[in-house]
C-alpha atoms as a PDB file:
ATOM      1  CA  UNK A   1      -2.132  88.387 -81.673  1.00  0.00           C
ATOM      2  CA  UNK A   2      -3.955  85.016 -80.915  1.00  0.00           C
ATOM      3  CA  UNK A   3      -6.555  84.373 -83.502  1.00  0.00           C
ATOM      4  CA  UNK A   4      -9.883  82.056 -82.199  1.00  0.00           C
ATOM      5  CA  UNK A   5     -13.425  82.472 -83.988  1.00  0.00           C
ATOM      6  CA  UNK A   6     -16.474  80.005 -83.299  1.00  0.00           C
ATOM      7  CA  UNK A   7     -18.935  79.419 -85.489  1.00  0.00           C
ATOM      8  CA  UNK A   8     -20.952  76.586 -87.644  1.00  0.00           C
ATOM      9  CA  UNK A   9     -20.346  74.918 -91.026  1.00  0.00           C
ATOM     10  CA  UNK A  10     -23.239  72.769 -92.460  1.00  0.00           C
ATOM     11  CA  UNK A  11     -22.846  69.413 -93.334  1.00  0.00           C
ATOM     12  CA  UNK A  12     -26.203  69.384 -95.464  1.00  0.00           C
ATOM     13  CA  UNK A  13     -28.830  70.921 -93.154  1.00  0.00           C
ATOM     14  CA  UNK A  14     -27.703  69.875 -89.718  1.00  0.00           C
ATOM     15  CA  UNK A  15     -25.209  73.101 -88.146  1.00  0.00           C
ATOM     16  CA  UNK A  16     -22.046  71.698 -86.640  1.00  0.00           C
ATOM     17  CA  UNK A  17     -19.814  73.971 -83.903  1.00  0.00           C
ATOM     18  CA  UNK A  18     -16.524  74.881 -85.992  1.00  0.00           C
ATOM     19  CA  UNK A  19     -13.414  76.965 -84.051  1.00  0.00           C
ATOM     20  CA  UNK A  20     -10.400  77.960 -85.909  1.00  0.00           C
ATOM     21  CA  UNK A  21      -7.502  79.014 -84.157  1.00  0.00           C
ATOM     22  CA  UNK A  22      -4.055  79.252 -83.479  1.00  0.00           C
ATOM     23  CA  UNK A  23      -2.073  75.632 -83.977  1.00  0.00           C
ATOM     24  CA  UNK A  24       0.393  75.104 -80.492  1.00  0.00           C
ATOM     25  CA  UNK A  25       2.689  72.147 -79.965  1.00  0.00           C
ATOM     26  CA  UNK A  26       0.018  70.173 -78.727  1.00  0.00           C
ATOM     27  CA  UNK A  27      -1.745  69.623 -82.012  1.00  0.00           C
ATOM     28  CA  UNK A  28       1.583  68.383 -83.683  1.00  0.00           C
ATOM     29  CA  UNK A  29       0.789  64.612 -83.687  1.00  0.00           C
ATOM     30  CA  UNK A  30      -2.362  65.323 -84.876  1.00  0.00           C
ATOM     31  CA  UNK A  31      -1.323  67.556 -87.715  1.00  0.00           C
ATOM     32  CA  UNK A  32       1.359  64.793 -88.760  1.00  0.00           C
ATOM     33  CA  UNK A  33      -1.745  62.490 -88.628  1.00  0.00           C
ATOM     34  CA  UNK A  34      -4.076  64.864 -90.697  1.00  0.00           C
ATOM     35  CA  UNK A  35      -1.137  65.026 -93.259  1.00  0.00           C
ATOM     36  CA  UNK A  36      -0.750  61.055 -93.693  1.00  0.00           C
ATOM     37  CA  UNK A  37      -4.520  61.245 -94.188  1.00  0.00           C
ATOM     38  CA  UNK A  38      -4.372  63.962 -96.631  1.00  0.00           C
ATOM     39  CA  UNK A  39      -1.188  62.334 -98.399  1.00  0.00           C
ATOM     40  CA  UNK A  40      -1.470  58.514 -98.298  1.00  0.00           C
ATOM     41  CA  UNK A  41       1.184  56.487-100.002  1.00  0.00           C
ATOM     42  CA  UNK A  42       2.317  56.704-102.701  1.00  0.00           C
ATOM     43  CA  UNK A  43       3.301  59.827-101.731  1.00  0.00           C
ATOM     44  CA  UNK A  44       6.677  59.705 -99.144  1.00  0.00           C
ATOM     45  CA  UNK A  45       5.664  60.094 -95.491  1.00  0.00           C
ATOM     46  CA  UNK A  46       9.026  62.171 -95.406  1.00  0.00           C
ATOM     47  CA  UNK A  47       7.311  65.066 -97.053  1.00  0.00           C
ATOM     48  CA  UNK A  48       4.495  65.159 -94.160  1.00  0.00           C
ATOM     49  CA  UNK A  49       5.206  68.155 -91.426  1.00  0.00           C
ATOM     50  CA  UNK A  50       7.753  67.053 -88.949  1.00  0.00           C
ATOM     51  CA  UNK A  51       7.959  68.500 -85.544  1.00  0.00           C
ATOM     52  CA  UNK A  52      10.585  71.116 -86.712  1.00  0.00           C
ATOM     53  CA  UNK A  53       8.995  72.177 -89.273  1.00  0.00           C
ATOM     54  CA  UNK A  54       5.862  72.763 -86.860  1.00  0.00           C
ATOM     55  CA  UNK A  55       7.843  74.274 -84.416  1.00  0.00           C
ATOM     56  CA  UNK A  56       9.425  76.928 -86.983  1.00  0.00           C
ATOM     57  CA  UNK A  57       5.770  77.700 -87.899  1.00  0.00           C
ATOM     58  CA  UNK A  58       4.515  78.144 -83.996  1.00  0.00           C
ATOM     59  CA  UNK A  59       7.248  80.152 -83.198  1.00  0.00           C
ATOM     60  CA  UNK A  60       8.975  82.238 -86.443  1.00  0.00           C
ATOM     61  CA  UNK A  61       4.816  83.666 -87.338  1.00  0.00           C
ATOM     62  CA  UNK A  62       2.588  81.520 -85.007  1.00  0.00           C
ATOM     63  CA  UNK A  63      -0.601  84.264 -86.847  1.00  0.00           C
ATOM     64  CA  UNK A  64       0.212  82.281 -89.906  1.00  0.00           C
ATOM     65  CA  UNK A  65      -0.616  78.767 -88.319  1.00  0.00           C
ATOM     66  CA  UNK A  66      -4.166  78.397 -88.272  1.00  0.00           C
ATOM     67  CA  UNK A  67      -6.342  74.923 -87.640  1.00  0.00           C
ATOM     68  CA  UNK A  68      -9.649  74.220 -87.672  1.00  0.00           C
ATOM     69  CA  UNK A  69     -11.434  72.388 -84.667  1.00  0.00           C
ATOM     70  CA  UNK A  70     -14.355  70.057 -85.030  1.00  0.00           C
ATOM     71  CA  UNK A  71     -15.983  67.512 -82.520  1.00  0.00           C
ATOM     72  CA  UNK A  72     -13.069  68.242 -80.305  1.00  0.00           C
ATOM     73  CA  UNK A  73     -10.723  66.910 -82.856  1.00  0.00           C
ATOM     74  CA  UNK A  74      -8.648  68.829 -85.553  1.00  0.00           C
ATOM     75  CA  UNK A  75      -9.824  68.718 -89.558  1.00  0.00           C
ATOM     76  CA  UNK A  76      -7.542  70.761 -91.532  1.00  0.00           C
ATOM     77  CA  UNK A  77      -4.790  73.290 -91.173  1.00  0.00           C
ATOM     78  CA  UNK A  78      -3.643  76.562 -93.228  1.00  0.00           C
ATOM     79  CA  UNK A  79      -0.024  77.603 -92.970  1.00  0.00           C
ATOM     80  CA  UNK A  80       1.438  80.391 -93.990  1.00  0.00           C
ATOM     81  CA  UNK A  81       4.457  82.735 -93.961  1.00  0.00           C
ATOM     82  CA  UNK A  82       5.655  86.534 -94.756  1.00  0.00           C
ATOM     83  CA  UNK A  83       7.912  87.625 -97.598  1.00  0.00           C
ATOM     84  CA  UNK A  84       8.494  90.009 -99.415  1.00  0.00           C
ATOM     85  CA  UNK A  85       6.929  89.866-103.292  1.00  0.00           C
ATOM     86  CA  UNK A  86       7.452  91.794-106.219  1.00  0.00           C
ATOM     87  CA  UNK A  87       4.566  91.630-108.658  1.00  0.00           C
ATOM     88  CA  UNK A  88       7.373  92.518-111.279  1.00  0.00           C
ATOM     89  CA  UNK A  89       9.015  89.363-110.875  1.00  0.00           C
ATOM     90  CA  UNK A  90       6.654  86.565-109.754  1.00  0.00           C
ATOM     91  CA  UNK A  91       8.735  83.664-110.970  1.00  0.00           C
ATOM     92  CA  UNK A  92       9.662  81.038-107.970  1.00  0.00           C
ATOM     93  CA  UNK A  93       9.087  77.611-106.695  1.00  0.00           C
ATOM     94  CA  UNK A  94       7.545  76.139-103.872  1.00  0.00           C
ATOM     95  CA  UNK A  95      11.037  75.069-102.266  1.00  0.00           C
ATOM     96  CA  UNK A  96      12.430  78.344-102.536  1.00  0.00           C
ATOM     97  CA  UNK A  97       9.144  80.777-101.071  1.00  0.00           C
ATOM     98  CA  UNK A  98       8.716  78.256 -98.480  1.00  0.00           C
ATOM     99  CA  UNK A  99      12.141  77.219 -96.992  1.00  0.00           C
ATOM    100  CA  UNK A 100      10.827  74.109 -97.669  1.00  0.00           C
ATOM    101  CA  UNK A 101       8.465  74.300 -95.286  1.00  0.00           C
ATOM    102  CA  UNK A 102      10.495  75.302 -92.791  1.00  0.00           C
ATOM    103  CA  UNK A 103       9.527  78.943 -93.316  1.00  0.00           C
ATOM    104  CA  UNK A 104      13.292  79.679 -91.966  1.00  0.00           C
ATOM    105  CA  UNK A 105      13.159  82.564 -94.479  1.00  0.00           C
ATOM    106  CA  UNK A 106       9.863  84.406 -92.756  1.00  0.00           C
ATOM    107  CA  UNK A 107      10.373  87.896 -92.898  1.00  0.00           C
ATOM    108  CA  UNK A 108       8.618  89.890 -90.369  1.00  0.00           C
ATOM    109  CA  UNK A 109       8.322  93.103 -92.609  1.00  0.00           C
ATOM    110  CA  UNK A 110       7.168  91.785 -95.609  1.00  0.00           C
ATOM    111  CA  UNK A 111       4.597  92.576 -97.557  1.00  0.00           C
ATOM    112  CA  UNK A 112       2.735  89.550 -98.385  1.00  0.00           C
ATOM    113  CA  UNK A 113       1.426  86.316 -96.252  1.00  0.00           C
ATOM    114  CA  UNK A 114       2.520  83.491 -98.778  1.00  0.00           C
ATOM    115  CA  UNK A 115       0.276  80.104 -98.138  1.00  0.00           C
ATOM    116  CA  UNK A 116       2.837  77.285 -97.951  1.00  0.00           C
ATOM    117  CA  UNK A 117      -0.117  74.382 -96.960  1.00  0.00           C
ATOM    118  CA  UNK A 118      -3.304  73.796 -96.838  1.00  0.00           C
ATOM    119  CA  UNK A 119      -4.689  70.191 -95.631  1.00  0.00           C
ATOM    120  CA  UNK A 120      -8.476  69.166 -94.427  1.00  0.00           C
ATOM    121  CA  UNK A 121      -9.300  65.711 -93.863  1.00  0.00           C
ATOM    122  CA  UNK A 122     -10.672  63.497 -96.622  1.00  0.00           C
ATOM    123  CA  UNK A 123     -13.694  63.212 -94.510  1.00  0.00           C
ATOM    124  CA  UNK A 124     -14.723  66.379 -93.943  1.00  0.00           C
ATOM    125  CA  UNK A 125     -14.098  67.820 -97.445  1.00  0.00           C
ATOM    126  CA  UNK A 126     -17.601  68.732 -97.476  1.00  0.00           C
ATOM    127  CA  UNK A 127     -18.031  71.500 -94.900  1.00  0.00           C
ATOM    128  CA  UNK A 128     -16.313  73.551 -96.514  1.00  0.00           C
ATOM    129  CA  UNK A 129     -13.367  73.693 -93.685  1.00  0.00           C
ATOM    130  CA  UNK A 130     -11.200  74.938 -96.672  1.00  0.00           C
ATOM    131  CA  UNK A 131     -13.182  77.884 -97.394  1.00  0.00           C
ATOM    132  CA  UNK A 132     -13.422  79.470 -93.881  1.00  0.00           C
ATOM    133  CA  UNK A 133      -9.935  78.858 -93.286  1.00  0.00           C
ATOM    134  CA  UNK A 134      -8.458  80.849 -96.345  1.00  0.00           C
ATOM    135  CA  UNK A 135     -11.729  83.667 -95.135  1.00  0.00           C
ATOM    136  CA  UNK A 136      -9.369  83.291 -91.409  1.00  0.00           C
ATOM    137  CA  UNK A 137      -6.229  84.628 -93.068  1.00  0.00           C
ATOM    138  CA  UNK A 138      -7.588  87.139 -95.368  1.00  0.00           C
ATOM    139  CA  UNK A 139      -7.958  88.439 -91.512  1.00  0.00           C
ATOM    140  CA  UNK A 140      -4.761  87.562 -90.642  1.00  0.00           C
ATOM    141  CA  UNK A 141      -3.775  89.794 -93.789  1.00  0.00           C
ATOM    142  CA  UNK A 142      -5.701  93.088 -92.718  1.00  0.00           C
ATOM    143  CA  UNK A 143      -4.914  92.846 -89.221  1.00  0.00           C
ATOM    144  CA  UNK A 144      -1.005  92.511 -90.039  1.00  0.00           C
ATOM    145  CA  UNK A 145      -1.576  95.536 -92.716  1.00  0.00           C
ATOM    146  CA  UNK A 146       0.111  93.182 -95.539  1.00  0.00           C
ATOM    147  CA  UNK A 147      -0.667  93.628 -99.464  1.00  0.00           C
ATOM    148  CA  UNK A 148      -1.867  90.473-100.354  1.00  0.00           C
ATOM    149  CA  UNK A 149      -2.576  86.705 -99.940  1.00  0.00           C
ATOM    150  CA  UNK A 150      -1.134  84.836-102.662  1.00  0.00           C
ATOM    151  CA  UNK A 151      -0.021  80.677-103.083  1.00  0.00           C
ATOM    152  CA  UNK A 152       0.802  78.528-105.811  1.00  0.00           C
ATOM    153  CA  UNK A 153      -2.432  76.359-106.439  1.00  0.00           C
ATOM    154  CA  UNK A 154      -1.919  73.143-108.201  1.00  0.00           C
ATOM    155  CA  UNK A 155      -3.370  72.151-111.461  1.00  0.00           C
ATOM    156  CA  UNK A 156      -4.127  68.396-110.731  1.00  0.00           C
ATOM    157  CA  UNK A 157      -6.785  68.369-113.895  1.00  0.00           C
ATOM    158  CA  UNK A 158      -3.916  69.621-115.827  1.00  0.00           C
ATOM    159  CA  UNK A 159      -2.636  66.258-117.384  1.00  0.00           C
ATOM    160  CA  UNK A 160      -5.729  65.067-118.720  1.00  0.00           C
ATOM    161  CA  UNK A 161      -5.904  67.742-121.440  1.00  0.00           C
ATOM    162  CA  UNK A 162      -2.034  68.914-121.770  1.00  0.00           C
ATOM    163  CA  UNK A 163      -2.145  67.149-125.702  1.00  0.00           C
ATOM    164  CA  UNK A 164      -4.550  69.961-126.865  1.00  0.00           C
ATOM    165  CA  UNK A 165      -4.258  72.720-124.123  1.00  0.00           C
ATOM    166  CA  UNK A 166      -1.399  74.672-123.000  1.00  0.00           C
ATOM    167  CA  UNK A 167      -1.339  75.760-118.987  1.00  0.00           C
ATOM    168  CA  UNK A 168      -2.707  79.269-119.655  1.00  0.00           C
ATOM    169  CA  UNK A 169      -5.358  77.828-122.300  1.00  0.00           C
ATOM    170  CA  UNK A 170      -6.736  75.804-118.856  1.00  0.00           C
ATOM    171  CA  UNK A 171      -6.648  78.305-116.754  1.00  0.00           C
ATOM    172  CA  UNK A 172      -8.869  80.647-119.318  1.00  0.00           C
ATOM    173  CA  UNK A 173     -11.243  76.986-119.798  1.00  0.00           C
ATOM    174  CA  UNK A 174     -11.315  76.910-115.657  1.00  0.00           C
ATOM    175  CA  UNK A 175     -11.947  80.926-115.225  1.00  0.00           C
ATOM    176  CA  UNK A 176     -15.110  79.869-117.719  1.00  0.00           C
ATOM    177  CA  UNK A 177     -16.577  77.253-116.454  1.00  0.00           C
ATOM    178  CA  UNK A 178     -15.303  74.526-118.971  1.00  0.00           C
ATOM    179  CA  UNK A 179     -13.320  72.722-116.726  1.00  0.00           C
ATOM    180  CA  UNK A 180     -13.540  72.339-113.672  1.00  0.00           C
ATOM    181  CA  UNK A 181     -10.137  71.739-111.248  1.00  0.00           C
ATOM    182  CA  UNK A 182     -10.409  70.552-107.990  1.00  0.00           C
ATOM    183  CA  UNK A 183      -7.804  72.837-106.763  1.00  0.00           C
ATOM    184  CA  UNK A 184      -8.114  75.897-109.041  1.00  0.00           C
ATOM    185  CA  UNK A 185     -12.069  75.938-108.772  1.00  0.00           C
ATOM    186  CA  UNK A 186     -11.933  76.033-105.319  1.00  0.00           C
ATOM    187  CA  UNK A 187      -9.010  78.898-104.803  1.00  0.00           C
ATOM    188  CA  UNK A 188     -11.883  80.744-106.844  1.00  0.00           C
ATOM    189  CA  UNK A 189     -14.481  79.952-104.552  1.00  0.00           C
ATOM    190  CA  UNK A 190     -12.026  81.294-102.261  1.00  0.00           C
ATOM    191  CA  UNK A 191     -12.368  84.384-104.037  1.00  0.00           C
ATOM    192  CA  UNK A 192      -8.656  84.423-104.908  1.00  0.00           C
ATOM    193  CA  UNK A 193      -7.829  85.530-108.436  1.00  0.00           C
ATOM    194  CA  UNK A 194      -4.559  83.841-111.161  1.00  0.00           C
ATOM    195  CA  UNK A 195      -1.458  86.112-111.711  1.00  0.00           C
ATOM    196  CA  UNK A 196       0.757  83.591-113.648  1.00  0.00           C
ATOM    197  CA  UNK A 197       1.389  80.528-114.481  1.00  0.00           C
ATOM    198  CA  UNK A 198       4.545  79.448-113.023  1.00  0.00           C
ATOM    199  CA  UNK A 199       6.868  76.313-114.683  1.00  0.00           C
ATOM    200  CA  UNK A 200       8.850  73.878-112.784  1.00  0.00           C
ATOM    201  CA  UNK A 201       6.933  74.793-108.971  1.00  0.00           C
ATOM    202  CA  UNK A 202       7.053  71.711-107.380  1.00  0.00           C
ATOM    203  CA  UNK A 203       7.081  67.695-108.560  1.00  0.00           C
ATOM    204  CA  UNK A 204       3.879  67.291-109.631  1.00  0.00           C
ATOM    205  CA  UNK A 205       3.442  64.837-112.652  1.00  0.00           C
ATOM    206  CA  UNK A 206      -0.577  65.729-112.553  1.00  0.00           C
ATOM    207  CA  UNK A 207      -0.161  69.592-112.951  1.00  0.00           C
ATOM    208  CA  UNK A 208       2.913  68.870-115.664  1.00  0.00           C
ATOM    209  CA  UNK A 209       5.293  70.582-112.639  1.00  0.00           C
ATOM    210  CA  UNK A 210       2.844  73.595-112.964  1.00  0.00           C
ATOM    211  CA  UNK A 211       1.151  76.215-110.620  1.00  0.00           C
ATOM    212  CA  UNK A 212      -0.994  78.731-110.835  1.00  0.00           C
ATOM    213  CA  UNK A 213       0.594  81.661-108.824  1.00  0.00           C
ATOM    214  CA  UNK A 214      -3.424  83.006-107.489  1.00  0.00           C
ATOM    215  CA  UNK A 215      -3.801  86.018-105.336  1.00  0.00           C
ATOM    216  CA  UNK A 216      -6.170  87.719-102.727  1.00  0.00           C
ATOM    217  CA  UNK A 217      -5.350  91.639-102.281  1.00  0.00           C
ATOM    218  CA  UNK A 218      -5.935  93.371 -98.926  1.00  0.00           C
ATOM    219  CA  UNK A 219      -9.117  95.645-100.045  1.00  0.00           C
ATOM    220  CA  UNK A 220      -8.026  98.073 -97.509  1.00  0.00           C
ATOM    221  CA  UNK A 221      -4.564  99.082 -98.934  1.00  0.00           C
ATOM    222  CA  UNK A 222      -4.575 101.876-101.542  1.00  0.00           C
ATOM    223  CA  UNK A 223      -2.457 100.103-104.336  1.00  0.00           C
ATOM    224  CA  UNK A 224       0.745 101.999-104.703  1.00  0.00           C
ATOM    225  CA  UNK A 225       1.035 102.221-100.744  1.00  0.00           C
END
């Protein structure tokens, strides 16, 4: 089912038209684009979507490719897949859960919509483009009947502390207000929750090669359904 909704974000006091939809083959080059934006060098422009990728996403669960649409030009993108999770054993990496992006591994009965990226452009940070998305699939997630949201968040304050806190001992400082992580902090704002720290998620010399496996559940499932 096509997903569209219209509405404002604020940038300060002045309302600005927003619509987040449904990513198609002709928003490609501008996803690549938003990506280089997102990920300047250093990092390697071979880890940017490429068109395959894109069209595994549009085609293998098209409901889990979402964009946002501002001033007639795209600001961000959420993509996501469906697996199947088992709370039990939460241990994976980013690679694995994702196909590498390629979301080759998308299972149409599973039980969970697992976030695999989430870019806005460094210029419209502000709006909180980020924000609504994620609210956009938590509707994704009740109209498809799944359990959960859940995604690995990075840790990017991580390194700046690792001499005198372990990973879980940051998460607690975050959850408190002590710290504040620009990725963590806002997957709360999100209102998604931690379920485990997971070791060795993706190369990431700022989180220490760290995640933060965090989770929204589907409020209308009865758990043990």
């Amino acid at each position: 089912m096509a997903y569209r909704s219209e509405f404002y974000a604020f940038d300060q006091d002045k309302p600005i038209p927003i619509v987040i939809r449904n990513y198609t083959e002709a928003d490609f080059d501008e996803l690549i684009q938003i990506q280089a934006e997102c990920f300047p060098p250093p990092f390697p422009s071979e880890l940017w979507w490429n068109k395959e990728q894109l069209t595994n996403h549009v085609t293998l669960f098209p409901e889990g490719a979402l964009c946002v649409e501002m001033d007639g030009q795209l600001a961000g993108s959420l993509t996501g897949v469906c697996v199947q999770f088992d709370p039990a054993h939460p241990s994976h990496n980013w690679e694995e859960i994702t196909d590498c992006g390629y979301i080759r591994n998308h299972d149409p009965n599973g039980n969970t919509l697992y976030i695999v990226d989430i870019s806005v452009r460094p210029k419209s940070r502000k709006l909180g483009l980020g924000k609504f998305m994620m609210q956009s699939m938590y509707q994704v997630v009740i109209q498809l009947g799944l359990d959960r949201l859940l995604g690995g968040g990075r840790m990017p304050g991580y390194h700046k502390v690792a001499d005198r806190l372990t990973p879980n001992q940051y998460i607690d400082a975050v959850i408190k207000g002590e710290i504040k992580d620009p990725v963590i902090s806002f997957l709360l704002r999100c209102g998604r929750t931690p379920v485990s720290i997971i070791e060795n998620y993706l190369e990431d010399e700022e989180s220490l090669h760290h995640a933060v496996l965090m989770e929204w559940k589907n409020p209308f499932k009865q758990r043990g359904e």
